[in-house]
C-alpha atoms as a PDB file:
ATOM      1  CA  UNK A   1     122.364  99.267 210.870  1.00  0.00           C
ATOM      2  CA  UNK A   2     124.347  96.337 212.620  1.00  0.00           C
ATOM      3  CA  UNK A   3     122.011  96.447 215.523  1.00  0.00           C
ATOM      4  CA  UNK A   4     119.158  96.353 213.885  1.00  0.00           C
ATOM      5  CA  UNK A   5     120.424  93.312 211.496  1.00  0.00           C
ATOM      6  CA  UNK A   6     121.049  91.196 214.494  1.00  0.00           C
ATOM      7  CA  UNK A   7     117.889  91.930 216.321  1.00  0.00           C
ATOM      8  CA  UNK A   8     115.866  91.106 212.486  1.00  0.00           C
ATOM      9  CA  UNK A   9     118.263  88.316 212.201  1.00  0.00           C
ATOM     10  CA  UNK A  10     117.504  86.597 215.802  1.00  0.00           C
ATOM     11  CA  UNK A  11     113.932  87.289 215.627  1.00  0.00           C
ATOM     12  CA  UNK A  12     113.460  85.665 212.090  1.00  0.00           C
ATOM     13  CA  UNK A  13     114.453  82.107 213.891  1.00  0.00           C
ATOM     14  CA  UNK A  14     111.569  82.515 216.146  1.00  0.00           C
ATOM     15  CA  UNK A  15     113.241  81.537 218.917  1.00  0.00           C
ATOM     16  CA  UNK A  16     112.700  83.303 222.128  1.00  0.00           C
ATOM     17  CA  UNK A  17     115.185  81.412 224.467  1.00  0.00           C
ATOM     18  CA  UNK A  18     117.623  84.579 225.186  1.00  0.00           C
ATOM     19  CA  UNK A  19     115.548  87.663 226.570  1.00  0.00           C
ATOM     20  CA  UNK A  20     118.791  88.518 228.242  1.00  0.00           C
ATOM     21  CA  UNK A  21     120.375  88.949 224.759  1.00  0.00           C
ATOM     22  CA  UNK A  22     117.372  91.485 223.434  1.00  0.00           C
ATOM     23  CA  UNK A  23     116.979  93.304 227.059  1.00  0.00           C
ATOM     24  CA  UNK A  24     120.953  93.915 226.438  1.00  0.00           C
ATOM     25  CA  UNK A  25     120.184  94.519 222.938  1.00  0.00           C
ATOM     26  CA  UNK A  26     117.708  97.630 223.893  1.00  0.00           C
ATOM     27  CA  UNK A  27     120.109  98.776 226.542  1.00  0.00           C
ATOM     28  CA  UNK A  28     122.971  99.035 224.205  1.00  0.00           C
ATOM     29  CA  UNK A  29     120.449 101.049 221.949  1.00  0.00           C
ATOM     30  CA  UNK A  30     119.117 103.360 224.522  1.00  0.00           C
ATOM     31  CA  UNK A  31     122.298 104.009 225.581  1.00  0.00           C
ATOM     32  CA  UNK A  32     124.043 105.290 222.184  1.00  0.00           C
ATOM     33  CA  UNK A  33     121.396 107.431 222.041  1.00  0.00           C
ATOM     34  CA  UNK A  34     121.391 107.441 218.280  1.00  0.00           C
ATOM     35  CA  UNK A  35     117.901 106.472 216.959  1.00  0.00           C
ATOM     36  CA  UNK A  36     117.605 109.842 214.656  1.00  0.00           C
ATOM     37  CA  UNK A  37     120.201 108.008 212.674  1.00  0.00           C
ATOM     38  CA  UNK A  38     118.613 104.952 212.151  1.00  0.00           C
ATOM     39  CA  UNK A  39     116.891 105.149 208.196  1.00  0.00           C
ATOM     40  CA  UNK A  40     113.135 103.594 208.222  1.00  0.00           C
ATOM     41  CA  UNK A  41     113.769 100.170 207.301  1.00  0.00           C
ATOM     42  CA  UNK A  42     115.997  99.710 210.592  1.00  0.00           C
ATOM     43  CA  UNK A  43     113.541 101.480 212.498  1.00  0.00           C
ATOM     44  CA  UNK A  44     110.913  99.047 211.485  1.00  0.00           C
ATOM     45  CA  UNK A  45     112.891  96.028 211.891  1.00  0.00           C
ATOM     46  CA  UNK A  46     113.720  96.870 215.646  1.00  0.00           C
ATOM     47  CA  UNK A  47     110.440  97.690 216.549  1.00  0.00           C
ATOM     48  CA  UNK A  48     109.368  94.536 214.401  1.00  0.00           C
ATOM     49  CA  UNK A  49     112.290  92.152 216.190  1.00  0.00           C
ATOM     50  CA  UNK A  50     111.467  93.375 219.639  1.00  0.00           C
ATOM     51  CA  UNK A  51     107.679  92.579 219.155  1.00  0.00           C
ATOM     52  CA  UNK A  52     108.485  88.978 217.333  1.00  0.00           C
ATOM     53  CA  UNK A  53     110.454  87.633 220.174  1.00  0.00           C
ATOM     54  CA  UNK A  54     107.846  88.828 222.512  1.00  0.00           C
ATOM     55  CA  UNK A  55     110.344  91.214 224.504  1.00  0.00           C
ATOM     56  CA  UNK A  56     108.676  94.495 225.170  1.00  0.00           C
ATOM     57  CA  UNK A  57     110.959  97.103 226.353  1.00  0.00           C
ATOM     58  CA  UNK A  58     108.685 100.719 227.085  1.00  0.00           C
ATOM     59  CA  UNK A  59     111.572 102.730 226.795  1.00  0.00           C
ATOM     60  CA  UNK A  60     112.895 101.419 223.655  1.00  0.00           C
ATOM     61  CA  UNK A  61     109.493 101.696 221.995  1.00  0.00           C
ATOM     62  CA  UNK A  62     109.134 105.278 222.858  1.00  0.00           C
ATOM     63  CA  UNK A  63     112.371 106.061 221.547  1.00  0.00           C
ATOM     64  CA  UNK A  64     111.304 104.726 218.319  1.00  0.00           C
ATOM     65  CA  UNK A  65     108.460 106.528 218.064  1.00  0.00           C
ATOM     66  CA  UNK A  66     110.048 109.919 218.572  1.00  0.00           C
ATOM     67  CA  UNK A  67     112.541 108.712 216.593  1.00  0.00           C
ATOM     68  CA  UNK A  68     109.950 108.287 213.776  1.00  0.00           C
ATOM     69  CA  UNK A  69     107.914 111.674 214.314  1.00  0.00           C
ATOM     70  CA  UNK A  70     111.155 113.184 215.025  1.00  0.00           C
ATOM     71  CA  UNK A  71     112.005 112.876 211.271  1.00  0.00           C
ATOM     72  CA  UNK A  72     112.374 115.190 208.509  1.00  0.00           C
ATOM     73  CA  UNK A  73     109.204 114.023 206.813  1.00  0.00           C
ATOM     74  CA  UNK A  74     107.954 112.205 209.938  1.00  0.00           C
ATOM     75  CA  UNK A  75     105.398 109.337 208.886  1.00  0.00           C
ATOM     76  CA  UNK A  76     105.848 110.392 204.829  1.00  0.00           C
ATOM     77  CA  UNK A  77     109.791 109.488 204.795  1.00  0.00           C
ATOM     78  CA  UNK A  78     108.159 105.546 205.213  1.00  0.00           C
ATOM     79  CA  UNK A  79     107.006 102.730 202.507  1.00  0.00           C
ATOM     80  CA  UNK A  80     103.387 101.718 202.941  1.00  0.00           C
ATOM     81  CA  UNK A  81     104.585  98.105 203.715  1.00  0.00           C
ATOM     82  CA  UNK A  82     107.107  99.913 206.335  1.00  0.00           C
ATOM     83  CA  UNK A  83     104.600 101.862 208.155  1.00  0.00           C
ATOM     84  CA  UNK A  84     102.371  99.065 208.582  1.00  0.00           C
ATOM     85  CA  UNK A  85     105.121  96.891 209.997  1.00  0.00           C
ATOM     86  CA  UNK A  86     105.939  99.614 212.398  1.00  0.00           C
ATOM     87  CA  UNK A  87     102.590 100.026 213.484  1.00  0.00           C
ATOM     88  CA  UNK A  88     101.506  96.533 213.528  1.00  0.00           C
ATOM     89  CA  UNK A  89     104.657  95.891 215.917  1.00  0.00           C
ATOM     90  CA  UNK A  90     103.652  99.082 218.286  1.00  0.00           C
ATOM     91  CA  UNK A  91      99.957  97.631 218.224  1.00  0.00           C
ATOM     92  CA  UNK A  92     100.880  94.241 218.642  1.00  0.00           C
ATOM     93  CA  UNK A  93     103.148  94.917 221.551  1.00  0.00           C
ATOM     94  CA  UNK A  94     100.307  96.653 223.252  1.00  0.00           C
ATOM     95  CA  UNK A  95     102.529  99.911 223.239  1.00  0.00           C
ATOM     96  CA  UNK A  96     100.278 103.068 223.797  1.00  0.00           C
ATOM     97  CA  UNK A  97     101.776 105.586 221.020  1.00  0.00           C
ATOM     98  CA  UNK A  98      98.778 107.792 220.331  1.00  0.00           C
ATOM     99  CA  UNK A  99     100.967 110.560 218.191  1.00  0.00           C
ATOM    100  CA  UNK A 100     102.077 108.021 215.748  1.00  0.00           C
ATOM    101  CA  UNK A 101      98.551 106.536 215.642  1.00  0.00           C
ATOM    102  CA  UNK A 102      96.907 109.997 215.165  1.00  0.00           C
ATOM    103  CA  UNK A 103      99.512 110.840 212.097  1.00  0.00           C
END
């Protein structure tokens, strides 16, 4: 939850002076591994962050998206406004996820 709280947190000031600090952000996150732990809202607000500040990282957007349809309940364990976000920020980023898409 930490990780995704600083990446909301820094995207919510709009500023997009540090793509260093999200491209170290996503590595950090690939590397744990740990995205099937993540709940939905902290899902959404990485996906979300990443797309605000304008930082696209592939890899960390496909990991989310298994991460998502990897779920118990896949798309149903989301909030309407949740699933939105999510999608707005994979359509918005120009990130090809046809599985979520076709859910």
């Amino acid at each position: 939850q930490e990780i995704s709280n600083i990446c909301w947190a820094y995207a919510k000031t709009e500023s997009t002076s540090h793509p260093q600090l999200f491209q170290s952000l996503a590595d950090y996150i690939l590397s744990r591994d740990n995205l099937y732990k993540f709940y939905p809202q902290e899902l959404v607000n990485t996906a979300w962050s990443f797309e605000k500040v304008g930082h696209y990282h592939p890899g960390l957007f496909d990991r989310i998206a298994h991460a998502i349809l990897a779920r118990n309940r896949g798309l149903d364990d989301f909030k309407p406004q949740e699933l939105s976000n999510v999608l707005l920020a994979f359509a918005k980023s120009d990130h090809p996820c046809p599985p979520i898409f076709r859910k």
